[in-house]
Protein backbone atom coordinates (compact mmCIF):
# COMPACT_ATOMS: atom_id res chain seq x y z
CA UNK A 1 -23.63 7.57 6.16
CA UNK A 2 -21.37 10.47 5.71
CA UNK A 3 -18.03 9.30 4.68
CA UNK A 4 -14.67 11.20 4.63
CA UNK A 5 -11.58 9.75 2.99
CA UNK A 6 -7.87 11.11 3.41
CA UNK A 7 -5.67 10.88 1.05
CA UNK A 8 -4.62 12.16 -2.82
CA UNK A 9 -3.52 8.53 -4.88
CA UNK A 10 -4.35 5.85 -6.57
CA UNK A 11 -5.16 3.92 -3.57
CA UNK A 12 -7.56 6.44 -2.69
CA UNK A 13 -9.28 6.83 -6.04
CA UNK A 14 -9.90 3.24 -5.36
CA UNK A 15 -10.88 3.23 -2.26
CA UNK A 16 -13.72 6.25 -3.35
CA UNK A 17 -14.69 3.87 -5.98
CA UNK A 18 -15.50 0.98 -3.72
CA UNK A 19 -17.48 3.14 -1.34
CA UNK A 20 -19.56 4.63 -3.87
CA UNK A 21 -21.10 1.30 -4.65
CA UNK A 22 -22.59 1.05 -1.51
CA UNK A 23 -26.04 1.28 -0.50
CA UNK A 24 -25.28 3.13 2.88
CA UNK A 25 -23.09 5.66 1.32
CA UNK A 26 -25.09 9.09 2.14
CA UNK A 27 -22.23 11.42 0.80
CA UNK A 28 -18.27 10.97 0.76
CA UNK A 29 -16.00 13.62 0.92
CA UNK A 30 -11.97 13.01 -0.07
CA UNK A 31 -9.56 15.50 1.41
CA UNK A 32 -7.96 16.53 -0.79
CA UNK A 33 -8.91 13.76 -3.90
CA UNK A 34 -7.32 13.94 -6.84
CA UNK A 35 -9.36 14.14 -10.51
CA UNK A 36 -10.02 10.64 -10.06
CA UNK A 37 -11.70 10.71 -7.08
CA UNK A 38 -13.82 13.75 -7.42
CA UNK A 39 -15.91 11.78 -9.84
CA UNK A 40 -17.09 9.49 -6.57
CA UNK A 41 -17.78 12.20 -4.12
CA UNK A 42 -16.51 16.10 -3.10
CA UNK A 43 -12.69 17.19 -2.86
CA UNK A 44 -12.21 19.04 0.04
CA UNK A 45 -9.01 21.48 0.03
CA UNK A 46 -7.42 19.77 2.85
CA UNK A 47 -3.85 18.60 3.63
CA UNK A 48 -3.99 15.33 6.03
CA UNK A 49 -1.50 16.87 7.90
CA UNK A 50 -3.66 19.56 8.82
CA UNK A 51 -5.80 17.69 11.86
CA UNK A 52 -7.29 20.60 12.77
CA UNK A 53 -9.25 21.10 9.86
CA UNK A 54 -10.14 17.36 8.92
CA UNK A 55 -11.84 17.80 12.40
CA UNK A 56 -13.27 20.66 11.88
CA UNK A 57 -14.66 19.65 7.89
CA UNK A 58 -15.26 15.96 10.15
CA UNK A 59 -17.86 18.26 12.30
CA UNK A 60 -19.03 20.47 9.45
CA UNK A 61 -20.13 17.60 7.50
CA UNK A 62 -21.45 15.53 9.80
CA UNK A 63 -19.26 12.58 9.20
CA UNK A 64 -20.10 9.61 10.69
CA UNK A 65 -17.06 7.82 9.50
CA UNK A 66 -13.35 8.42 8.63
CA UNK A 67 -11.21 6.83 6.77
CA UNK A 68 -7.37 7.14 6.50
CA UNK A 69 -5.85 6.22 3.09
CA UNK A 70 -1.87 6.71 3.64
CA UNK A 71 0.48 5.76 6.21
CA UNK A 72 1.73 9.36 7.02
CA UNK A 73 -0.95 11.06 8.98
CA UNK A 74 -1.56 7.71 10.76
CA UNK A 75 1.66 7.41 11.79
CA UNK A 76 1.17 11.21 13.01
CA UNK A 77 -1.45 10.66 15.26
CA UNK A 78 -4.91 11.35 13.15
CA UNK A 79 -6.78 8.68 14.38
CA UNK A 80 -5.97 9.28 17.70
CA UNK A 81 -6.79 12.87 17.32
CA UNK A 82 -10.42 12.12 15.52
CA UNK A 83 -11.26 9.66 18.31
CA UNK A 84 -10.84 11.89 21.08
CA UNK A 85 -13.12 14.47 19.33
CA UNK A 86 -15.27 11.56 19.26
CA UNK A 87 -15.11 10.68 15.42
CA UNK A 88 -15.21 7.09 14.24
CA UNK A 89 -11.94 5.92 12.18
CA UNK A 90 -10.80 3.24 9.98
CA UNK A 91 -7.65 3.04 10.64
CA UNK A 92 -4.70 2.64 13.62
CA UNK A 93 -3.69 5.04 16.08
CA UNK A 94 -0.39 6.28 15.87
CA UNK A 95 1.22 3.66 18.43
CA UNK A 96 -0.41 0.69 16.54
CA UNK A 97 1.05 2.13 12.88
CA UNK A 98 4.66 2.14 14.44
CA UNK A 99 4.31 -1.72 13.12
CA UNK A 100 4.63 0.54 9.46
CA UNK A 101 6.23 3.59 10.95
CA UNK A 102 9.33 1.89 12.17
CA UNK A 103 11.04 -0.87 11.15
CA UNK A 104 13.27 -1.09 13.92
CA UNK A 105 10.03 -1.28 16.08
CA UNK A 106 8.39 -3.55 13.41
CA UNK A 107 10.89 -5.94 13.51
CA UNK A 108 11.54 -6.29 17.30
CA UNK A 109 7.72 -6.61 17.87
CA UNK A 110 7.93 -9.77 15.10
CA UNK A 111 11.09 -11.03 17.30
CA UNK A 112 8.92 -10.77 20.82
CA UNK A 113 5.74 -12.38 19.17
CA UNK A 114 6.91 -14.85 17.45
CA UNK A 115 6.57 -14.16 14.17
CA UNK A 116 8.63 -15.64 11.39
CA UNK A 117 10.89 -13.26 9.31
CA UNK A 118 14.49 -12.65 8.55
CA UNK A 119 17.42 -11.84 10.88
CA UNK A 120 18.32 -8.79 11.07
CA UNK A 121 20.19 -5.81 13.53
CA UNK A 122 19.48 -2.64 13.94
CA UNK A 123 21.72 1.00 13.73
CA UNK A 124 21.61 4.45 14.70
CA UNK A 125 26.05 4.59 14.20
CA UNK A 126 27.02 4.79 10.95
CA UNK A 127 30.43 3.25 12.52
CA UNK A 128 28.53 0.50 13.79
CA UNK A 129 26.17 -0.18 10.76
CA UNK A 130 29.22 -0.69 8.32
CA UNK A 131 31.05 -2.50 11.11
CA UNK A 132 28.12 -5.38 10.88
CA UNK A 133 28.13 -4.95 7.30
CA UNK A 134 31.63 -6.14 6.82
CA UNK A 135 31.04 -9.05 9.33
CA UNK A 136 28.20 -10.36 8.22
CA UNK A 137 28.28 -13.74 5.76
CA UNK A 138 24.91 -13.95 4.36
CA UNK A 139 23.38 -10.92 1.81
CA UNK A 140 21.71 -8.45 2.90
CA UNK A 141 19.02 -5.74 2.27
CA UNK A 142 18.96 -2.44 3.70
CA UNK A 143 16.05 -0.51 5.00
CA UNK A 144 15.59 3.27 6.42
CA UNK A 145 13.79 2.97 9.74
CA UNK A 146 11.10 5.51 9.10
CA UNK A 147 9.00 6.38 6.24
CA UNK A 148 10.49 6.52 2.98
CA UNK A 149 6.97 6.44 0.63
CA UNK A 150 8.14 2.89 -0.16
CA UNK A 151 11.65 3.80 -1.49
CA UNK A 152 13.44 2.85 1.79
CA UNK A 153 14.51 -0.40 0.87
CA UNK A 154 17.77 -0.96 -1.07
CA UNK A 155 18.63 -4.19 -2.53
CA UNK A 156 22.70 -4.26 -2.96
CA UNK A 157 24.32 -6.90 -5.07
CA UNK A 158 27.79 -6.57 -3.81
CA UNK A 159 29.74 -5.72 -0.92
CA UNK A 160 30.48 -2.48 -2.28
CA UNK A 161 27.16 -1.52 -3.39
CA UNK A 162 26.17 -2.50 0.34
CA UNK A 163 28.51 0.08 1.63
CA UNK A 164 27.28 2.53 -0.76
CA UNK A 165 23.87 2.11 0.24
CA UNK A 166 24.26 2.61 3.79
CA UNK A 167 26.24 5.55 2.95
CA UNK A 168 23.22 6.79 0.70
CA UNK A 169 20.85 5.96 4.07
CA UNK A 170 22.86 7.11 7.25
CA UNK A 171 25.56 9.85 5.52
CA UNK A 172 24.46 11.41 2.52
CA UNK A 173 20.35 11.05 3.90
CA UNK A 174 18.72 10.57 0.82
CA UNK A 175 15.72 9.93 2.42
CA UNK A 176 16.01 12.09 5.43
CA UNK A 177 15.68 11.48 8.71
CA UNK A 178 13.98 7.94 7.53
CA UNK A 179 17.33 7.19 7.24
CA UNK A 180 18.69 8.20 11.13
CA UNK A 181 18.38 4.59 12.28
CA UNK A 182 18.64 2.02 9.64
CA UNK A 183 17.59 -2.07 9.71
CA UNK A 184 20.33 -4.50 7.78
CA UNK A 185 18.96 -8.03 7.34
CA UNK A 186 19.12 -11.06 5.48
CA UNK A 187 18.33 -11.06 2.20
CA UNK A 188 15.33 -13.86 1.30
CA UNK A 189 14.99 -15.32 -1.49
CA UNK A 190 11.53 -16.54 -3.03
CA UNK A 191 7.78 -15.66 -4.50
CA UNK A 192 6.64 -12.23 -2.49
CA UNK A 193 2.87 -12.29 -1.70
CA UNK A 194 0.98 -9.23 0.14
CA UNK A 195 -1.87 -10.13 1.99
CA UNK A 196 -4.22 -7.72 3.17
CA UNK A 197 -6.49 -8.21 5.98
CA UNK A 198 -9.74 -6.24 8.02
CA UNK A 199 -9.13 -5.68 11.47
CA UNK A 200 -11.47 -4.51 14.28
CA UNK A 201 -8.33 -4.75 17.07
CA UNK A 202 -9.92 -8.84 17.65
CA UNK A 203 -10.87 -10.31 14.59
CA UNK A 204 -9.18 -10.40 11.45
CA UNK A 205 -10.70 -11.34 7.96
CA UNK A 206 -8.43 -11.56 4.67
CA UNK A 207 -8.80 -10.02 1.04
CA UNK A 208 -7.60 -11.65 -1.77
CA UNK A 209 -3.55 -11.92 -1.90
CA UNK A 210 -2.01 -9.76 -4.48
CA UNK A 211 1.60 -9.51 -5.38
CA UNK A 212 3.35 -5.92 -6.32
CA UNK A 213 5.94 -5.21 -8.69
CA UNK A 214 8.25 -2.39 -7.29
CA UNK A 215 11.38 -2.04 -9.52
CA UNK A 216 10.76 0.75 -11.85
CA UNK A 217 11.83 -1.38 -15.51
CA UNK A 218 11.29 -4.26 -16.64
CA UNK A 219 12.45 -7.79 -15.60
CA UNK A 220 12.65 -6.39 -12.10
CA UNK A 221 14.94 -4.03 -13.23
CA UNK A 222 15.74 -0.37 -11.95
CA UNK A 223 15.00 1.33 -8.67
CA UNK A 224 12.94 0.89 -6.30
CA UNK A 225 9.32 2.60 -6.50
CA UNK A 226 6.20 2.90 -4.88
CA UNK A 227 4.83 0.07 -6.81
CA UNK A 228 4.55 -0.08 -10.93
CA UNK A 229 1.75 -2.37 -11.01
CA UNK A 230 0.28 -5.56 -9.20
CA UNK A 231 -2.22 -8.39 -9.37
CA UNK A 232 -4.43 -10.82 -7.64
CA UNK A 233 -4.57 -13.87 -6.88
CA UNK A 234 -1.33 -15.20 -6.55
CA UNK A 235 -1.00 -18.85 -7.57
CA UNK A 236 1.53 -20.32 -5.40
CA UNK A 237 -0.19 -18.49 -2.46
CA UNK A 238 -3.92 -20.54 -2.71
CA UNK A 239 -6.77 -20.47 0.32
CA UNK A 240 -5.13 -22.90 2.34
CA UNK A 241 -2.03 -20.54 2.31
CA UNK A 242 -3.89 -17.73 3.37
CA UNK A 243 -5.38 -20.11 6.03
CA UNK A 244 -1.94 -20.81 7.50
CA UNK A 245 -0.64 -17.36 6.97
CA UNK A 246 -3.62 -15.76 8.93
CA UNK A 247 -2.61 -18.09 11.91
CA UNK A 248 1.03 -17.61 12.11
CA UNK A 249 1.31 -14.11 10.98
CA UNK A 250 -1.95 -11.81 10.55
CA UNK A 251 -3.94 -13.15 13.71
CA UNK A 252 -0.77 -13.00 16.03
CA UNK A 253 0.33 -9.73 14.95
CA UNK A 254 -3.20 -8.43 15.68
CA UNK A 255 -2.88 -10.18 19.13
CA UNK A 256 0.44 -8.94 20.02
CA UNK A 257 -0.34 -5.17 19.58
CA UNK A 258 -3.47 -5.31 21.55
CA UNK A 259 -1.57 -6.96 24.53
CA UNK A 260 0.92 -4.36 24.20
CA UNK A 261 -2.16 -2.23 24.11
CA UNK A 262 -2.71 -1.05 21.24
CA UNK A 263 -5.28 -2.45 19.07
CA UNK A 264 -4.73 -1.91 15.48
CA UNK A 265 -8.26 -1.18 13.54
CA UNK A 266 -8.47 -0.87 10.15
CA UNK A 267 -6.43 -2.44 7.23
CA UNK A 268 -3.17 -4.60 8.33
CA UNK A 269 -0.81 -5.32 5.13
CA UNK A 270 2.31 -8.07 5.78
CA UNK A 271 4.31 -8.34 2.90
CA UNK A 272 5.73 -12.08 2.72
CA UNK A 273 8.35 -14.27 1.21
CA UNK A 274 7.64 -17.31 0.62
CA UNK A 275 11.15 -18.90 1.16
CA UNK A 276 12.13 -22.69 0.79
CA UNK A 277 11.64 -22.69 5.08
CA UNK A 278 8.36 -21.50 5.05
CA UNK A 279 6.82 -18.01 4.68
CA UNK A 280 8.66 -15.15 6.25
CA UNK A 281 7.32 -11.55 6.59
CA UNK A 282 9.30 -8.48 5.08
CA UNK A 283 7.07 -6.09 6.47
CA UNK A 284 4.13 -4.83 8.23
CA UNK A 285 1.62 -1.92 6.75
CA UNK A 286 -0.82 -0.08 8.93
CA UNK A 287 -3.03 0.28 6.13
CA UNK A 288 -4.10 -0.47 2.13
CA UNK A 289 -1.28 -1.15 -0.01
CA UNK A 290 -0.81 0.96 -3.38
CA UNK A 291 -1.14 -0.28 -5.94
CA UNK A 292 -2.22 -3.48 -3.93
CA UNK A 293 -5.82 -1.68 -3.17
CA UNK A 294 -6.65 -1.14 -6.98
CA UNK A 295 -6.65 -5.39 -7.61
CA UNK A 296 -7.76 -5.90 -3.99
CA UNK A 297 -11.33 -3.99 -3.76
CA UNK A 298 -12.77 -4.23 -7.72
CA UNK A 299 -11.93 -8.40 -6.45
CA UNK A 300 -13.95 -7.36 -2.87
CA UNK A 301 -17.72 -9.04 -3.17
CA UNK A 302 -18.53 -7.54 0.50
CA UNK A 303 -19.81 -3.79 1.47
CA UNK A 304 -16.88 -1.89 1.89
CA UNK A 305 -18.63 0.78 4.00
CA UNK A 306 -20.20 -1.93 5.97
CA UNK A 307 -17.11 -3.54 6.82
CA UNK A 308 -15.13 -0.60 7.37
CA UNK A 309 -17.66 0.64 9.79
CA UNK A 310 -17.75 -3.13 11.88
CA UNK A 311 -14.00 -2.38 12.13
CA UNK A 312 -14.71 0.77 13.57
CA UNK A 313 -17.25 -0.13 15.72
CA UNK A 314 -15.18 -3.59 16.95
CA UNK A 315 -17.75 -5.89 15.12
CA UNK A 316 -15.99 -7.38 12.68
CA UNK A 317 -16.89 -10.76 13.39
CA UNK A 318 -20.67 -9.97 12.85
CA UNK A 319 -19.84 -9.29 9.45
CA UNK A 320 -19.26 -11.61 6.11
CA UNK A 321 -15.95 -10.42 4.22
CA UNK A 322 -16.37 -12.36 0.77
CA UNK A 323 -14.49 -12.18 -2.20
CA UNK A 324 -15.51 -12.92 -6.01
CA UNK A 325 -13.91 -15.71 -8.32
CA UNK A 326 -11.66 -14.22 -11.17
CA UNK A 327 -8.45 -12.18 -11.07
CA UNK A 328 -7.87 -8.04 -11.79
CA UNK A 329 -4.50 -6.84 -12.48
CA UNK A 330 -2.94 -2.80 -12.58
CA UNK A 331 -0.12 -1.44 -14.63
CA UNK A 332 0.85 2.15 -13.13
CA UNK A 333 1.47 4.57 -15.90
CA UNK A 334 4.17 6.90 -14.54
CA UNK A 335 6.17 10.23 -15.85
CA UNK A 336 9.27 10.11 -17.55
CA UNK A 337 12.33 9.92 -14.95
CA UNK A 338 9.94 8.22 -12.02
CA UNK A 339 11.52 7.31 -9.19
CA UNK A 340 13.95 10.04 -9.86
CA UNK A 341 13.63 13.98 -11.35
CA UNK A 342 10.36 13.89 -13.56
CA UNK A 343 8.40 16.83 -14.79
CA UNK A 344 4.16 17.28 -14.28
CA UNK A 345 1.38 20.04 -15.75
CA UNK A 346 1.28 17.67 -18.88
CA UNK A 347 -2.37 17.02 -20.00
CA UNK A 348 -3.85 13.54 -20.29
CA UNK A 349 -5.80 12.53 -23.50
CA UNK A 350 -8.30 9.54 -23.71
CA UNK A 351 -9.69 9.51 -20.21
CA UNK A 352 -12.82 9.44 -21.53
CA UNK A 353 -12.45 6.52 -23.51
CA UNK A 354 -14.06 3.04 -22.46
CA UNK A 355 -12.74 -0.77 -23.05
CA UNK A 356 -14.38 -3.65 -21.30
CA UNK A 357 -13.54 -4.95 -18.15
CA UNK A 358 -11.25 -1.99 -16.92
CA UNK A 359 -11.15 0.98 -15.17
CA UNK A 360 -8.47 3.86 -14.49
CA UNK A 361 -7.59 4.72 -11.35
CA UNK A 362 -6.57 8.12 -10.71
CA UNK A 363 -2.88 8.58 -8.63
CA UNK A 364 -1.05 11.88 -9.72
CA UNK A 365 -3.33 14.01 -11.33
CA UNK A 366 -5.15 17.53 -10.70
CA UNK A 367 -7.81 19.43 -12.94
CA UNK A 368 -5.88 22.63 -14.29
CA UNK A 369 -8.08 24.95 -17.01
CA UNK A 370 -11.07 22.49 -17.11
CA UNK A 371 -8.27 19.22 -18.28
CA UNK A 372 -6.49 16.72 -16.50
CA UNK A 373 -2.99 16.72 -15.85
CA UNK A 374 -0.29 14.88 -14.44
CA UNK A 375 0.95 15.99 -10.65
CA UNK A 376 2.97 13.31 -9.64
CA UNK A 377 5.02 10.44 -10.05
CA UNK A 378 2.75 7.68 -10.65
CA UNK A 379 0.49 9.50 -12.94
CA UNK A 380 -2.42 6.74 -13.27
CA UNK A 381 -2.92 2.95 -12.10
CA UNK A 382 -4.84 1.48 -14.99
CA UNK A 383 -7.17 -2.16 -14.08
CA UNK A 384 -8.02 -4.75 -16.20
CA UNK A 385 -10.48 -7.74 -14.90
CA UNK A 386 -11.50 -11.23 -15.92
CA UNK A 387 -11.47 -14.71 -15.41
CA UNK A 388 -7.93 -15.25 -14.86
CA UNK A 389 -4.50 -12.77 -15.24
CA UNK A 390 -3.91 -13.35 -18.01
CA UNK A 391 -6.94 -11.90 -19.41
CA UNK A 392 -7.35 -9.35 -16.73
CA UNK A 393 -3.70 -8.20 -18.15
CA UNK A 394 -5.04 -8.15 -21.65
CA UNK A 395 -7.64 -5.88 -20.45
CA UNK A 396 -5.60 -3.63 -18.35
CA UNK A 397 -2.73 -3.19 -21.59
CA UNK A 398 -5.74 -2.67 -23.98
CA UNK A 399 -6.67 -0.12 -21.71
CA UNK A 400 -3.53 1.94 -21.64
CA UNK A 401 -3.15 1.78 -25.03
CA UNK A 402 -5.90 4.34 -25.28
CA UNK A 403 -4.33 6.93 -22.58
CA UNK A 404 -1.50 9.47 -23.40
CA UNK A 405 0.58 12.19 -21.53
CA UNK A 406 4.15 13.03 -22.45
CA UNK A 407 6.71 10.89 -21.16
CA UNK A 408 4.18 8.25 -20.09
CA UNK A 409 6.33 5.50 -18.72
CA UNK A 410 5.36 2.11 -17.56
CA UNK A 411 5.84 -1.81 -17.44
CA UNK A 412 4.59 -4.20 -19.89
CA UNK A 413 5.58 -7.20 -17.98
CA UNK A 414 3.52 -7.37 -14.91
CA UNK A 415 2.41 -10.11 -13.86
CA UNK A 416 5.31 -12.25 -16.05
CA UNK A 417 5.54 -15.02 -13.51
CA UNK A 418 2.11 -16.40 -13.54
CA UNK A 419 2.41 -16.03 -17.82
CA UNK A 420 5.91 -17.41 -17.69
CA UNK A 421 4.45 -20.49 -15.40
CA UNK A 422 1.53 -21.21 -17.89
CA UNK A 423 4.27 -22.06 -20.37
């Protein structure tokens, strides 16, 4: 088969990884890759937001199947638009990734189906937002509406630092027009676990849970980021926790869109909290997580071509989703000043070397005079694998220490829950 990928990061370098092990893989494209990727198939010189020509490279190619790595151009329609040209696609139409796209929509679809998760309310007045804020006797979080490339979320400890952070959201727009209808609700308290689950718009098989680290410093420190590093599995979240989670919120929120009528096919994320009353959802994502994906998939025993294509094709159930024993974990190296003002163009030394049980996973980078150099804010999502975290850690660190760029920044903590518990 002819695959073509969208997307530029980590998650997609990951993604082109996984799909070059497979048998059935004829030859993948990645529009528009990053270094990383181009080592698994061709870069095409394509923006996702241009539909028009990932349809016409879909035609040129022959592609028989596409996949959709970020949440942007599904949220913009490009499923929709590849289907009606009569593509195949792994991943939601536009109308089943509002469950990512908005928040406001996310949440009120949880309230009609049932599905357990924190009160909240919903703004598009300023006036009105601050007016709840001040009534309100439980903490809070706050959380732009639309996209915010995972930044949309702010965490205040105070009263005032609430106020500030609507302010941030809804006046000063710090994150755009993300920020023109905002979601306050109570703030949860407990272990976070992502789970990540196939769909074909019916059935619904899960991947290993994972759990992300998003504050930029260590000891959860810092702002908020796209993710500094992950791993999987999670202890307190074993199989029969995934059994019950599936049931109350994976299966149902698969259910619920296609009765609304839209069925969601491809990956569904929910992000959970597992609070002292049970699990509760934070949110719904319409599609791999980053850095989720690079723990997930080198953990994935199954096909992933096959089992993207059953989603496609609305066969999921005719097709085993297994996963292997052990545990990977990432650490995301990322420039200087991430998630604020950082500098790129510098070049990246010992790429080339290899430790065991690891891999490096390419998010920011581009080729610039025949060399490698960083292009973004997360710069590189380094894996380590093994029998448990602790040694898939040890592996991962050993890794980095072996990689350089200017300013390198990242976390040498992850995963310092399940260590601390082994104490």
């Amino acid at each position: 088969m002819n695959i073509l990928l969208i997307g530029s990061g980590g998650r997609e370098h990951a993604i082109a990884w996984k799909l070059s092990q497979s048998p059935k893989l004829g030859k993948l494209y990645i529009a528009p890759g990053n270094a990383g990727a181009a080592l698994h198939g061709e870069n095409l010189d394509i923006r996702a937001a241009d539909h028009e020509a990932v349809l016409r490279a879909a035609r040129e190619k022959s592609i028989d199947l596409v996949l959709v790595g970020p949440e942007v151009p599904l949220a913009a329609g490009l499923a929709d638009d590849l289907l009606a040209a009569g593509i195949k696609v792994f991943g939601p139409v536009r109308a089943a990734a509002r469950i990512e796209a908005s928040k406001v929509f996310s949440k009120e679809f949880m309230d009609r189906h049932g599905i357990p998760t924190a009160r909240f309310a919903s703004f598009r007045s300023y006036a009105a937002a601050l007016k709840h804020l001040q009534e309100v006797d439980y903490p809070v979080v706050i959380k732009a509406s639309g996209l915010a490339a995972g930044k949309g979320v702010l965490i205040p400890d105070t009263d005032q630092q609430a106020e500030a952070a609507l302010h941030q959201l809804m006046v000063a727009q710090e994150f755009g027009e993300a920020g023109d209808q905002v979601v306050i609700e109570e703030k949860l308290s407990g272990p976070e676990v992502s789970l990540l689950a196939f769909s074909d718009g019916t059935t619904v098989k899960p991947m290993t849970p994972s759990q992300d680290h998003k504050r930029a410093l260590e000891g959860d420190q810092g702002l908020n980021t796209g993710g500094m590093g992950a791993y999987a599995p999670v202890p307190v979240c074993p199989p029969e926790m995934v059994g019950q989670l599936m049931q109350t919120v994976v299966q149902p929120a698969v259910d619920g869109l296609r009765a609304e009528g839209n069925p969601f096919v491809g990956v569904l994320y929910a992000g959970m909290m597992l609070t002292v009353n049970g699990p509760r959802v934070i949110e719904f994502n319409c599609r791999f997580g980053d850095p989720e994906t690079q723990v997930v998939l080198p953990l994935l025993e199954s096909d992933l071509v096959e089992v993207a294509l059953a989603c496609a094709e609305g066969n999921l159930d005719q097709v085993d989703v297994t996963v292997k024993d052990g545990a990977a974990a990432c650490v995301v190296m990322a420039s200087g000043g991430y998630p604020g003002d950082y500098r790129t163009g510098y070049p990246i030394t010992g790429l080339d070397n290899q430790t065991r049980n690891s891999f490096v996973f390419h998010a920011g980078t581009r080729l610039a005079g025949g060399r490698v150099v960083t292009s973004g804010g997360r710069v590189l999502c380094v894996t380590g694998w093994g029998e448990d975290i602790r040694s898939a850690l040890e592996a991962a660190y050993e890794r980095i220490r072996t990689i350089d760029f200017k300013d390198a920044h990242y976390r040498k903590d992850i995963g310092w829950r399940v260590l601390e518990g082994e104490r």
